[in-house]
Protein backbone atom coordinates (compact mmCIF):
# COMPACT_ATOMS: atom_id res chain seq x y z
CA UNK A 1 0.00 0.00 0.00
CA UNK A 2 1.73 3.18 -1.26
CA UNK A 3 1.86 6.23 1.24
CA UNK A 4 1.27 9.44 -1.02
CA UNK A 5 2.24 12.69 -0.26
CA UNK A 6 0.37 15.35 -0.52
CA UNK A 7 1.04 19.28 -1.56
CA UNK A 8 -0.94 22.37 -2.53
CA UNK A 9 -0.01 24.75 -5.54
CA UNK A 10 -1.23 28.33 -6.79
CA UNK A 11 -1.73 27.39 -10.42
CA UNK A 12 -4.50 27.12 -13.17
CA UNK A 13 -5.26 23.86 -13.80
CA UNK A 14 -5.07 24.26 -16.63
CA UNK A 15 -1.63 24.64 -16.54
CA UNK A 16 -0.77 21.91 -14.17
CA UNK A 17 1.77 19.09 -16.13
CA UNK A 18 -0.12 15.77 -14.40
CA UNK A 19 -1.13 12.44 -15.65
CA UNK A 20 -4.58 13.02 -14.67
CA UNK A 21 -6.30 16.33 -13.67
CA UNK A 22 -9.17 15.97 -11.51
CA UNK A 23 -12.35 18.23 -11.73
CA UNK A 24 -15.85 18.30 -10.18
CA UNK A 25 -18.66 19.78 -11.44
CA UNK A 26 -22.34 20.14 -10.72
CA UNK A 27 -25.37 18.69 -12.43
CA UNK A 28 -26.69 20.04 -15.49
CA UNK A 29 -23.57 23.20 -15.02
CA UNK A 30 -20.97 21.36 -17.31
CA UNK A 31 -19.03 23.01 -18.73
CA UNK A 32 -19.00 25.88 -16.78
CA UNK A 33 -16.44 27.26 -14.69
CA UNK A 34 -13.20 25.78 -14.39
CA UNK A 35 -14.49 22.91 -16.61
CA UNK A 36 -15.79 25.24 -19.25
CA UNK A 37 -12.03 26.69 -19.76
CA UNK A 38 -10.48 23.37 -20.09
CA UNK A 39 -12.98 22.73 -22.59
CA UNK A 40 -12.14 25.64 -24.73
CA UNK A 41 -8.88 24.92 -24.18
CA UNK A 42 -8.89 21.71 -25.65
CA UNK A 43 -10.94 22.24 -28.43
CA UNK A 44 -14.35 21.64 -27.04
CA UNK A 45 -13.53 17.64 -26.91
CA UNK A 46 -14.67 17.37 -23.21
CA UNK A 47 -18.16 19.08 -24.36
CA UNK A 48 -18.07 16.63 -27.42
CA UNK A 49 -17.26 13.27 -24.75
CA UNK A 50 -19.61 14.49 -22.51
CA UNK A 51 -23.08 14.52 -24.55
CA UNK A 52 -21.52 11.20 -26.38
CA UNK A 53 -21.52 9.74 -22.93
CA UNK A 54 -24.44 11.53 -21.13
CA UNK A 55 -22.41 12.88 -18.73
CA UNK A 56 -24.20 15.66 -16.72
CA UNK A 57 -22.52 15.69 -13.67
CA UNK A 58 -25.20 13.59 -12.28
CA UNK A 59 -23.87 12.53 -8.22
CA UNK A 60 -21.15 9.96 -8.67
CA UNK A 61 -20.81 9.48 -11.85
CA UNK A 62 -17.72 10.07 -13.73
CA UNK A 63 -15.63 10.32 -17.36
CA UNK A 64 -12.24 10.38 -18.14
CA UNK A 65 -11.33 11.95 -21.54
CA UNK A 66 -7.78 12.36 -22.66
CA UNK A 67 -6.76 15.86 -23.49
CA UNK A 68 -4.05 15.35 -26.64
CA UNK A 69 -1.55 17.51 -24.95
CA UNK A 70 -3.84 20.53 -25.62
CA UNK A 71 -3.03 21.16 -21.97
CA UNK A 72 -0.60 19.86 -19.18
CA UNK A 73 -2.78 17.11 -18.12
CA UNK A 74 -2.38 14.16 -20.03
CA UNK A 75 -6.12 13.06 -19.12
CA UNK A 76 -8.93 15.20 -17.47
CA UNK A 77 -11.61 13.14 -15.08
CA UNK A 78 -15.09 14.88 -14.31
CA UNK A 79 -16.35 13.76 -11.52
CA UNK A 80 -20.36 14.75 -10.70
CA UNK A 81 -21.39 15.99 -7.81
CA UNK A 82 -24.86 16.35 -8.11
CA UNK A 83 -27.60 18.86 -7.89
CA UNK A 84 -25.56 22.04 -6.19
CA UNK A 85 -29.05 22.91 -3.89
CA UNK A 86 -28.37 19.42 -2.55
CA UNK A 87 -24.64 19.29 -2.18
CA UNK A 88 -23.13 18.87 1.32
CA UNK A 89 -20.18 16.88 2.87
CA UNK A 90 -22.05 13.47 2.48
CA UNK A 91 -22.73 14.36 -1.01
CA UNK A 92 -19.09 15.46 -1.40
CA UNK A 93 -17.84 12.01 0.67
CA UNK A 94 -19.76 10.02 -1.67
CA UNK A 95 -18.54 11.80 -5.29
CA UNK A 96 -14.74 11.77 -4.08
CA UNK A 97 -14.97 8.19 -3.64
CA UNK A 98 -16.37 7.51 -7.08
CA UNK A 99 -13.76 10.04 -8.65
CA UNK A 100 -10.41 8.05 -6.64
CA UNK A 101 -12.03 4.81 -7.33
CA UNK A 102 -11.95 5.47 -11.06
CA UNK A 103 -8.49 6.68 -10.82
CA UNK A 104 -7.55 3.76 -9.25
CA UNK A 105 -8.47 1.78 -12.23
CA UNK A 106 -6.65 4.09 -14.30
CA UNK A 107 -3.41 2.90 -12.62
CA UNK A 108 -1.64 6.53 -11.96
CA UNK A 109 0.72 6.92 -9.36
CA UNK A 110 0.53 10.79 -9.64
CA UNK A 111 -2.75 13.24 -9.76
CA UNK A 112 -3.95 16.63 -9.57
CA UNK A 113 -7.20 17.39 -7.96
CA UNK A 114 -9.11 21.28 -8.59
CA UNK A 115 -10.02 22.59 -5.76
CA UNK A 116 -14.21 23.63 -5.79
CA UNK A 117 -15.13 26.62 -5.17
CA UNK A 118 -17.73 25.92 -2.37
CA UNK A 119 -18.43 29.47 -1.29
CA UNK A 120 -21.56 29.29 0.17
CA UNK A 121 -21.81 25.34 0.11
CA UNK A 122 -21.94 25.06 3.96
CA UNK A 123 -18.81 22.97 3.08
CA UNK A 124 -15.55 24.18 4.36
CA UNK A 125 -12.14 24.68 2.22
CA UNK A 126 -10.60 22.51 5.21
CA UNK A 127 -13.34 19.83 4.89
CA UNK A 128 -12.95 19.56 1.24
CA UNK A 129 -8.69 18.99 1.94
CA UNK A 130 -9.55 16.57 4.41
CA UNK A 131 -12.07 14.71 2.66
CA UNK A 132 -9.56 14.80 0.01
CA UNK A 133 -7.08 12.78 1.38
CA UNK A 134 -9.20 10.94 3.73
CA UNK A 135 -10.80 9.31 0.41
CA UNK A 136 -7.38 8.82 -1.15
CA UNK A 137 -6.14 7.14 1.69
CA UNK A 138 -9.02 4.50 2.11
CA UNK A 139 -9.44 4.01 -1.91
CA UNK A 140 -5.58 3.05 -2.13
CA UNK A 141 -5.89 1.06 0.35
CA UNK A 142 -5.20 -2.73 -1.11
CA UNK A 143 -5.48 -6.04 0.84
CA UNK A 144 -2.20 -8.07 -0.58
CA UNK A 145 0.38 -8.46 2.59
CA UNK A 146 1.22 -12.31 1.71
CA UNK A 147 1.34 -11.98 -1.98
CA UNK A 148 4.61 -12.86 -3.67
CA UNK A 149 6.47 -12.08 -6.69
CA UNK A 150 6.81 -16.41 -7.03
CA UNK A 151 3.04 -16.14 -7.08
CA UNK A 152 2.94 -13.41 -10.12
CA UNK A 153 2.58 -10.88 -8.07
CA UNK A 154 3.41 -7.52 -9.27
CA UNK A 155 3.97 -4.33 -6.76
CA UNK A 156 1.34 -1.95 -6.35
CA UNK A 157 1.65 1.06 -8.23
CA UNK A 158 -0.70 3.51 -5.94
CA UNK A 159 -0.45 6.63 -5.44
CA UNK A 160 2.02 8.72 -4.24
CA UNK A 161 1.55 12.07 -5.11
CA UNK A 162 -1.80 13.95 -5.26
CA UNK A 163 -1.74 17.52 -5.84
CA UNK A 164 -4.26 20.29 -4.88
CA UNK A 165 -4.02 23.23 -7.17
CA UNK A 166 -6.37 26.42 -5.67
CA UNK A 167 -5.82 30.26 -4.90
CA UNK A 168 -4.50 31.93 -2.18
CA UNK A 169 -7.72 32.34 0.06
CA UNK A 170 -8.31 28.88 1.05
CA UNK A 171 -4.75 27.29 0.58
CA UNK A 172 -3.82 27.48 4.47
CA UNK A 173 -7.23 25.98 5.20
CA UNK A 174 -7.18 23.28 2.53
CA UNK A 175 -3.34 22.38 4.01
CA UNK A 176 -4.48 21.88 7.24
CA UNK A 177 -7.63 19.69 6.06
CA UNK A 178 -5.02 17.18 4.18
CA UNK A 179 -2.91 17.04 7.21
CA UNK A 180 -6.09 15.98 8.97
CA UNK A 181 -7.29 13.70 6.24
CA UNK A 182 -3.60 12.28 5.97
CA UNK A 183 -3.81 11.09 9.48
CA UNK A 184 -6.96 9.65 9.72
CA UNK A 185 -6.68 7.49 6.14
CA UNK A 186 -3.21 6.29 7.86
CA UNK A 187 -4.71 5.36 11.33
CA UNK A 188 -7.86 3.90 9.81
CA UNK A 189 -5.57 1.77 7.28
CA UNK A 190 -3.58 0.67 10.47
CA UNK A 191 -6.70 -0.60 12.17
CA UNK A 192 -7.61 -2.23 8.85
CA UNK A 193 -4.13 -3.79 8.38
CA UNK A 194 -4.77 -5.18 12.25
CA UNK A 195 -8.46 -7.06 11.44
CA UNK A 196 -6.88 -8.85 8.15
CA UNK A 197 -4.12 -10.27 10.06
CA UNK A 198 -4.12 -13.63 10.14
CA UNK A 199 -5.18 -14.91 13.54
CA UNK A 200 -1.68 -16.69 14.44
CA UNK A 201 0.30 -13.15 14.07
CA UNK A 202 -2.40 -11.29 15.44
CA UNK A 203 -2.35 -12.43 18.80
CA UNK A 204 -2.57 -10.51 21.93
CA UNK A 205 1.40 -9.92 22.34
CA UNK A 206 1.59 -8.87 19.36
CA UNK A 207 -1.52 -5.88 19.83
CA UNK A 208 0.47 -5.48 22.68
CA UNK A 209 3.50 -4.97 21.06
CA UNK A 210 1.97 -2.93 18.25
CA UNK A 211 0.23 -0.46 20.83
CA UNK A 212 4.01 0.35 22.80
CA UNK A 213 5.55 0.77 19.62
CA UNK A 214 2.71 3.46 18.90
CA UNK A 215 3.67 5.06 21.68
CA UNK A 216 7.10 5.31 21.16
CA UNK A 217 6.60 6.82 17.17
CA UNK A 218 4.46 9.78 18.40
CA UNK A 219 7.24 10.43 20.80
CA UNK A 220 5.74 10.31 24.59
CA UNK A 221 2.29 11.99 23.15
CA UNK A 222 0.91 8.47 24.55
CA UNK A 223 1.27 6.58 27.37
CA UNK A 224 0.95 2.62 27.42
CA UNK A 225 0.93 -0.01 29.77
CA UNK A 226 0.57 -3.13 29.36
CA UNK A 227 -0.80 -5.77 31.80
CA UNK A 228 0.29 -9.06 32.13
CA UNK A 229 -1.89 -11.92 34.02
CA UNK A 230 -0.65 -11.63 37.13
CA UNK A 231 -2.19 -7.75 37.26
CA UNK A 232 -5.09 -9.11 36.20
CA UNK A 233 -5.44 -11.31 38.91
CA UNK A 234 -4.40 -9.19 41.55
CA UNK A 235 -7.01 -6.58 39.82
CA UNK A 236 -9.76 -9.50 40.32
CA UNK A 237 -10.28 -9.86 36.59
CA UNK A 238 -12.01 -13.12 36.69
CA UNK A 239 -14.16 -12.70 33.60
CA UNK A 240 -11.52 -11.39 31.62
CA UNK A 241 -9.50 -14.24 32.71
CA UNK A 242 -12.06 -16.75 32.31
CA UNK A 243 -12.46 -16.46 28.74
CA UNK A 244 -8.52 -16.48 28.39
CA UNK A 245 -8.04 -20.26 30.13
CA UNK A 246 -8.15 -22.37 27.10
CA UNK A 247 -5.77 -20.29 25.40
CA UNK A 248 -2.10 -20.63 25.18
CA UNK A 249 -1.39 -17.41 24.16
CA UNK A 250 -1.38 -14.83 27.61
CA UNK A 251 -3.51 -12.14 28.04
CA UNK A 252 -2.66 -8.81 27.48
CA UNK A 253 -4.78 -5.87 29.37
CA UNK A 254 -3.66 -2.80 26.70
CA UNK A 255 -4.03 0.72 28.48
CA UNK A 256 -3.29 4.00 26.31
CA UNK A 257 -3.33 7.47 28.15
CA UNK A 258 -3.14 10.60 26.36
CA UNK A 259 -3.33 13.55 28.71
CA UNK A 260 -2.53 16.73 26.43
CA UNK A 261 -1.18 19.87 28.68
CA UNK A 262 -4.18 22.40 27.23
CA UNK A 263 -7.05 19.36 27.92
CA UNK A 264 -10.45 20.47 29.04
CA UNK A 265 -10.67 20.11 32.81
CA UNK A 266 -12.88 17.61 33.79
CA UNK A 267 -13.42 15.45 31.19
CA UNK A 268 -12.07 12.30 30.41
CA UNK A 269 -13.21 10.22 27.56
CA UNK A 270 -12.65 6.72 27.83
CA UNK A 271 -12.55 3.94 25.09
CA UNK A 272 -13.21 0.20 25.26
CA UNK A 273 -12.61 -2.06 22.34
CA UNK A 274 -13.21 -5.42 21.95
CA UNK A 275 -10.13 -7.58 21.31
CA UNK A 276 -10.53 -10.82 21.17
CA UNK A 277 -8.06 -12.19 18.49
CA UNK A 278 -9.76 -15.33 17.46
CA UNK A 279 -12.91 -16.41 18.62
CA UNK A 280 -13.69 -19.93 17.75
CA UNK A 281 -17.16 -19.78 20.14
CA UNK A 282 -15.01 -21.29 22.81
CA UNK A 283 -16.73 -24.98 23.80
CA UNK A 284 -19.72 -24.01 22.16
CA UNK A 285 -18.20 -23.80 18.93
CA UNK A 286 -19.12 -22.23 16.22
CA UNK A 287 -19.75 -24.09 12.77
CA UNK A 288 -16.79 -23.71 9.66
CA UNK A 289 -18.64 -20.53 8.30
CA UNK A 290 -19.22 -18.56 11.12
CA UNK A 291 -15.57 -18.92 12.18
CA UNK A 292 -14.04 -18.02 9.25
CA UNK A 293 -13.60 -14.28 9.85
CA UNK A 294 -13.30 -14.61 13.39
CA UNK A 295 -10.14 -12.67 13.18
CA UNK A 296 -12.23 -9.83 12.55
CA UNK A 297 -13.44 -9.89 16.17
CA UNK A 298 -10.31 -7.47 17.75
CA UNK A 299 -12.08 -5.39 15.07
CA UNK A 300 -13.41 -2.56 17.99
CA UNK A 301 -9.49 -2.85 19.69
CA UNK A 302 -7.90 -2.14 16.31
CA UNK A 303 -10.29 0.82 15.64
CA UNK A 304 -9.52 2.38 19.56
CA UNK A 305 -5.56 1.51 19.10
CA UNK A 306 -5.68 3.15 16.29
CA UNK A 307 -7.87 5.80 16.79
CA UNK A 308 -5.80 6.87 19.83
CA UNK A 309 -2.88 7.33 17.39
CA UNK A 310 -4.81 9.87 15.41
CA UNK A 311 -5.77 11.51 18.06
CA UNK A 312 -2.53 12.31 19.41
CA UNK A 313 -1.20 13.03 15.65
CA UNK A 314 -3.85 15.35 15.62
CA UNK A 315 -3.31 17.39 18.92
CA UNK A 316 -6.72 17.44 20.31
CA UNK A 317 -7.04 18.65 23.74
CA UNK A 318 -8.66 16.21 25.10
CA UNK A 319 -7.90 13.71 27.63
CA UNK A 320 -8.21 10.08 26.39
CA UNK A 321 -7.79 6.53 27.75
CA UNK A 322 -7.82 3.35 25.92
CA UNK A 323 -8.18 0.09 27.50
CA UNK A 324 -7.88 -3.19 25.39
CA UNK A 325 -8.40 -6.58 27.11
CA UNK A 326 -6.75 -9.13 24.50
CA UNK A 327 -7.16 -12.31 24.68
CA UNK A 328 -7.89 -15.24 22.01
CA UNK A 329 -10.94 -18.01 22.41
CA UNK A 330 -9.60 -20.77 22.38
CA UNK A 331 -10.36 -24.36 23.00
CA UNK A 332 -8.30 -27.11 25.53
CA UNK A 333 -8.63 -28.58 28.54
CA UNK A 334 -8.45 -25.91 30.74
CA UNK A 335 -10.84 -24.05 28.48
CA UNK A 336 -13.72 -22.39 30.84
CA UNK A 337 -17.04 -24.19 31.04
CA UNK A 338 -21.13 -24.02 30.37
CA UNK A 339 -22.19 -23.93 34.07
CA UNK A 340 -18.72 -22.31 35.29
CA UNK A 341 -19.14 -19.14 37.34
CA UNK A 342 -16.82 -16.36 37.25
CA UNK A 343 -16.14 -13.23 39.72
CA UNK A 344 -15.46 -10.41 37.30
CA UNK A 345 -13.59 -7.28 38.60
CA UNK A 346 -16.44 -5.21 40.39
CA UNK A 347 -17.38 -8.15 42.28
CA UNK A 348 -20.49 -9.54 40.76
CA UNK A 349 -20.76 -13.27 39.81
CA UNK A 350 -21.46 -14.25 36.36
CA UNK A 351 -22.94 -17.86 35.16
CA UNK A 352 -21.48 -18.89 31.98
CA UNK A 353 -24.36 -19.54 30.03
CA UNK A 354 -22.83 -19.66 26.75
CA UNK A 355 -18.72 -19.80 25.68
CA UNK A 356 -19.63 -17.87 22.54
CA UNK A 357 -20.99 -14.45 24.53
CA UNK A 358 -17.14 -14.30 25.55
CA UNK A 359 -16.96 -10.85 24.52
CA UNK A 360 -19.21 -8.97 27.29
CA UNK A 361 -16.91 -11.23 29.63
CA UNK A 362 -14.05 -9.53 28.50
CA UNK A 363 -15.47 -6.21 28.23
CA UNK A 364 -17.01 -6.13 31.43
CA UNK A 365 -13.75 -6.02 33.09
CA UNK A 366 -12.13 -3.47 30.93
CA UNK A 367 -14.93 -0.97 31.55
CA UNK A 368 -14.76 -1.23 35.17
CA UNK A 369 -11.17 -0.76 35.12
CA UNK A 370 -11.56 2.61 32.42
CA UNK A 371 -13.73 3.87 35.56
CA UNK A 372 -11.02 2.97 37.78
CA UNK A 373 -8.54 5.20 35.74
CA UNK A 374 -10.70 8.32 35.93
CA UNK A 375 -13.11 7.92 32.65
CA UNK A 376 -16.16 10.75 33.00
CA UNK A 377 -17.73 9.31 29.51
CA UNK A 378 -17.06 5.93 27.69
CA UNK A 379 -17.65 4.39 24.37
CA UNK A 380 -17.23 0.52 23.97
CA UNK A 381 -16.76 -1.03 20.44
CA UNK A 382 -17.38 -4.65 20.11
CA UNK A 383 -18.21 -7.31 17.16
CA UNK A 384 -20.69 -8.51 19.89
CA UNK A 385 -23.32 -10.03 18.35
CA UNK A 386 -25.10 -11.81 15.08
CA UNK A 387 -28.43 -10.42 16.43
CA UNK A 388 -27.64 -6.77 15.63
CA UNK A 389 -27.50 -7.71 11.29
CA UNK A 390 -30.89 -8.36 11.25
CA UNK A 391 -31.67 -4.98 11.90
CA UNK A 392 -28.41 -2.62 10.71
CA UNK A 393 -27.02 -5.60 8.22
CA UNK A 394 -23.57 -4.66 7.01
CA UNK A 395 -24.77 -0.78 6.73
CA UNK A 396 -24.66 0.64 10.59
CA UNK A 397 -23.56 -0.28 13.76
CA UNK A 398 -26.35 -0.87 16.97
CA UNK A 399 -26.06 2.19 19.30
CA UNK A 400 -26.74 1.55 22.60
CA UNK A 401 -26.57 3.73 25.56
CA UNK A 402 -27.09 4.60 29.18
CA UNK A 403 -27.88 8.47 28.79
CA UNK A 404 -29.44 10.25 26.16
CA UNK A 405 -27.82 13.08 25.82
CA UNK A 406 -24.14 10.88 25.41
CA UNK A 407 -25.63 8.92 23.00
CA UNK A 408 -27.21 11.82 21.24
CA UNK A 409 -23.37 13.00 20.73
CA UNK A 410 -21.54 9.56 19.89
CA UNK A 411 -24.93 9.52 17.39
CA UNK A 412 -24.12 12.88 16.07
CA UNK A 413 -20.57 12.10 15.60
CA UNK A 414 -20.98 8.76 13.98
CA UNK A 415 -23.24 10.85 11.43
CA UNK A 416 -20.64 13.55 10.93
CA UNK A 417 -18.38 10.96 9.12
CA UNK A 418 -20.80 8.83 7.55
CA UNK A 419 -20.62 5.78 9.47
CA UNK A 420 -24.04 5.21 10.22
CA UNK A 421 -25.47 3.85 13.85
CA UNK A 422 -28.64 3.41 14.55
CA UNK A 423 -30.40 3.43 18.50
CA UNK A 424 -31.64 0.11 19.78
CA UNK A 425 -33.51 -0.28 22.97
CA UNK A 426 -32.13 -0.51 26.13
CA UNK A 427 -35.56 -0.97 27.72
CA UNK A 428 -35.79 -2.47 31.59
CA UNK A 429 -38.09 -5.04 30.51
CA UNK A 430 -35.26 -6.90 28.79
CA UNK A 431 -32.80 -7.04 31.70
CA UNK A 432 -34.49 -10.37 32.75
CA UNK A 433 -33.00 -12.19 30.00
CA UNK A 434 -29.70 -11.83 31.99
CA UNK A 435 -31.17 -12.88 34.95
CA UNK A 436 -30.38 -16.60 36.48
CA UNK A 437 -30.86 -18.88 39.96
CA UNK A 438 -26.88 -19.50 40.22
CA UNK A 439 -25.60 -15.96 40.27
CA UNK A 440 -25.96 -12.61 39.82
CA UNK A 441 -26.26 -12.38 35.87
CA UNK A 442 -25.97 -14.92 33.29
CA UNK A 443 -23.63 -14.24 30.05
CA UNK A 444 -26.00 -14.83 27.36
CA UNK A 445 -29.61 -13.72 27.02
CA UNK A 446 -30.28 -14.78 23.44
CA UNK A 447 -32.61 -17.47 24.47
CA UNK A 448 -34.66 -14.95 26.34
CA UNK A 449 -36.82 -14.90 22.83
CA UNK A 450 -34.73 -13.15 20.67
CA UNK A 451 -33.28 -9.29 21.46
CA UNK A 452 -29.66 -10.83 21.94
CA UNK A 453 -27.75 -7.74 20.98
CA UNK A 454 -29.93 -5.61 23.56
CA UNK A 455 -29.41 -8.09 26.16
CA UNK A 456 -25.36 -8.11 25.36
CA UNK A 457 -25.82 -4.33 25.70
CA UNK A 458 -27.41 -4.39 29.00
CA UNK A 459 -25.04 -7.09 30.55
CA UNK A 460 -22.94 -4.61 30.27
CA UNK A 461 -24.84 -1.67 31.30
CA UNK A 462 -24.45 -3.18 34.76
CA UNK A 463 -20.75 -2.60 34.56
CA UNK A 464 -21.06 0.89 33.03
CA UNK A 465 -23.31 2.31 36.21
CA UNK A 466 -24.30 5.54 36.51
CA UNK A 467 -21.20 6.64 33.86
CA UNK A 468 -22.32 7.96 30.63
CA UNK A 469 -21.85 5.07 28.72
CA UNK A 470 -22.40 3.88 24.76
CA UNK A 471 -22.08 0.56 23.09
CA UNK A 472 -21.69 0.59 19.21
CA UNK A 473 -22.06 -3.32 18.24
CA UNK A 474 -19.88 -3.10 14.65
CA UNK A 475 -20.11 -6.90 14.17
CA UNK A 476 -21.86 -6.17 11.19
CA UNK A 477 -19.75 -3.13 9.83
CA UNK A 478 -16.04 -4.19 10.98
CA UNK A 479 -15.48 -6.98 8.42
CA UNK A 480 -17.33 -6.70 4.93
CA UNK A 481 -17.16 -9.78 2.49
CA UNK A 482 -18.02 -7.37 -0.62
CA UNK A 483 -17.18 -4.04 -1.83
CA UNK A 484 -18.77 -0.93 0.07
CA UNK A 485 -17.77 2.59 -0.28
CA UNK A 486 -13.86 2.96 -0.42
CA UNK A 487 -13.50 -0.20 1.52
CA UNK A 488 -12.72 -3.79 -0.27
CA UNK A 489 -13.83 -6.65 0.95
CA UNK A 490 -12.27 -7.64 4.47
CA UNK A 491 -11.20 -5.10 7.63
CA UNK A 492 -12.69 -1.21 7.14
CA UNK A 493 -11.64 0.06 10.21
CA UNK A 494 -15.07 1.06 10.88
CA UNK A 495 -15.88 3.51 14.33
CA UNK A 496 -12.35 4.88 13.94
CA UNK A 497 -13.40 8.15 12.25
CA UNK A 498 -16.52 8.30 14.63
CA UNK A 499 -13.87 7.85 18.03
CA UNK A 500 -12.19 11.25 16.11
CA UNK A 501 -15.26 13.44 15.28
CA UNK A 502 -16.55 12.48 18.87
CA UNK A 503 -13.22 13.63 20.71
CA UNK A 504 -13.04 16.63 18.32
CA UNK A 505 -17.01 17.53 19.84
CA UNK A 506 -15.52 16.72 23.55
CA UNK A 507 -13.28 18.87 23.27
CA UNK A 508 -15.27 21.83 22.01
CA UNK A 509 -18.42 21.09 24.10
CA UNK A 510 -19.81 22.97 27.25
């Protein structure tokens, strides 16, 4: 996966030298503008390609036409962006992945994008950079780490350069936006890279391992610890633990602090992602299909690792903790038991109703130890359960949340970026599915009649408390197995860009 570099320039693109000039352009306005000079200036051959083609600039649609050296582009590609009355930053999200995608296919390793001129768009010149490279970044993005040259593989080309060419009023803005962008692509990427893994590198050393070398790249900006199973035990982690016994790989309890000097007083956002490396359902197994992508299921601990990279490459002034409790699901002898009971850290005793709801074990221990490190508002991201597809599918991840008003935020932030989540209830009524005779909850409610990612949700509510507290279940969104959006199939890092927007509202909120 090529890393491109990006750079502004004060020039008429028409007179940028590039392999492919980039250029948007409203419905039923082409030519016009910018795309109405490179017309004349080559000879009114766009105009011609364009009614040949029925290109109007209709939303995400797009034509490439190839200039004849009329100008210093080799190739021009319009990109539409729709009815202008309707245009915003989804609109603009959805017509700069169409646009990258087809350059993709064009096989450049160099282009030139024209900046719009979105006066009066509600869209910002620094939302426009950072949408900009954002979209670059997850479009190049190619799932190929084990291919060979013995195989016939060939390197990816990519691309490494992409220019913005604009004038002078928004070129500061429009920098800053593709330093943003630039960041986030990367640390989404990362999170990606983490989920398609295979299982046996991906183990909970080496998230570990990944997370202090993190650390150490952004130069102190992050503190991590790392727990080994002795802490654990003194810390009373027994459901944690529990799910780790069959395993011969040790658990890992990941903690990431980032406590900028100019943070807001009295807030502390804390994150919780699920990270169990493998899951294989534990004694209750799954079958050969459901455990094929089980990999996938650190998918919420890649996207908070990661996320808490971007946030410190970003500067926000926020203070942040991350805690990741690894651990794989494995199957042995000492694996734990249907029946078993385990003390998890705040003292309550859980049945083991099912070794496939492993998960809100884990989790329930790492959000009572976020609360133990000073966390004033969390958000948990887990590949919990099946249940939530049937209503969100592959699309949006299952909100869930002990206060309104938090989850009207993590909602409106999730929204912000175009990673859609959608509220489930979290009504009292349902809390008796976790109910049982041998303890004080029971780890699986799913044969309380159906509800199973609401119950999973409120099993864990009793950890959260009174803390402002929101689940996102991504088990439908973390790991797609066909093309959607910029993402191809496998990891998309999904929840990372949400974790940013949200800490970028905490930090400006009253």
């Amino acid at each position: 996966m090529a890393s491109t570099k990006f750079q502004t320039a004060r020039v008429s693109p028409g007179n940028v030298t590039t392999k492919l000039l980039v250029v948007g352009v409203f419905k039923n306005e082409f030519p016009a503008g910018i795309s109405a000079a490179l017309n004349s200036r080559c000879n009114g051959v766009l105009a011609a390609q364009a009614n040949e083609e029925g290109f109007s600039g209709a939303k995400n649609s797009t034509m490439v036409v190839f200039t004849h050296n009329k100008i210093g582009a080799r190739r021009v590609l319009l990109f539409g962006l729709g009815d202008r009355a309707e245009f915003d930053v989804t609109v603009l999200r959805s017509a700069v992945t169409a646009a990258f995608k087809a350059a993709k296919s064009l096989k450049v390793n160099e282009l030139t994008v024209s900046a719009l001129d979105l006066d009066g768009s509600g869209v910002s010149a620094e939302t426009f950079g950072e949408t900009v490279a954002t979209y670059v970044g997850l479009v190049n993005y190619t799932i190929n780490h084990f291919k060979t040259a013995k195989g016939g593989h060939k390197a990816d080309q990519g691309l490494s350069s992409v220019r913005v060419v604009c004038g002078s009023k928004h070129e500061a803005d429009i920098q800053r936006g593709l330093h943003a962008g630039t960041v986030i692509a990367s640390a989404q990427n990362n999170a990606r890279n983490l989920v398609n893994l295979p299982p046996s590198i991906c183990t909970a050393t080496y998230l570990a391992e990944h997370a202090l070398e993190l650390g150490t790249r952004l130069n102190g900006a992050l503190a991590v610890t790392v727990l080994e199973k002795a802490d654990c035990e003194k810390l009373g982690m027994g459901a944690f633990l529990g799910v780790n016994r069959g395993s011969d790989q040790p658990p890992k309890l990941i903690v990431i602090k980032y406590t900028p000097a100019d943070a807001v007083p009295g807030k502390v956002l804390g994150l919780v992602g699920k990270s169990v490396t493998f899951d294989t359902g534990g004694l209750d197994i799954k079958g050969a299909d459901g455990m094929r992508t089980m990999k996938c299921d650190m998918a919420g601990g890649a996207a908070v690792l990661s996320a808490m990279g971007a946030i410190a490459a970003l500067k926000l002034p926020v203070s942040v903790i991350a805690v990741m409790a690894a651990t794989d699901n494995a199957i042995s002898g000492k694996s734990f038991l249907p029946g078993d009971v385990l003390i998890s850290m705040n003292g309550r005793s859980i049945e083991v109703d099912n070794t496939d709801a492993e998960g809100r074990l884990t989790l329930a221990d790492a959000i009572e130890y976020i609360k133990l490190l000073g966390a004033t508002h969390i958000v948990d991201l887990a590949t919990l359960t099946g249940a939530v597809l049937a209503t969100c599918a592959d699309v949006g991840a299952g909100l869930f949340g002990n206060n309104s008003a938090w989850s009207d935020k993590v909602m409106a932030a999730a929204d912000s970026v175009g990673e859609f989540a959608w509220k489930m209830p979290m009504w009292d009524e349902l809390r008796d599915a976790n109910k049982c005779q041998m303890a004080d909850l029971k780890n699986s409610g799913a044969s309380f009649g159906g509800a199973g990612s609401s119950s999973a949700a409120l099993f864990l509510s009793e950890f959260a408390e009174t803390t402002p507290w929101v689940h996102l279940d991504i088990a439908g969104t973390a790991y797609r197995k066909r093309h959607f959006q910029a993402d191809p199939d496998g990891g998309t890092g999904w929840g990372l860009r949400t974790i940013v927007a949200l800490t970028r509202q905490f930090a400006s909120a009253k």
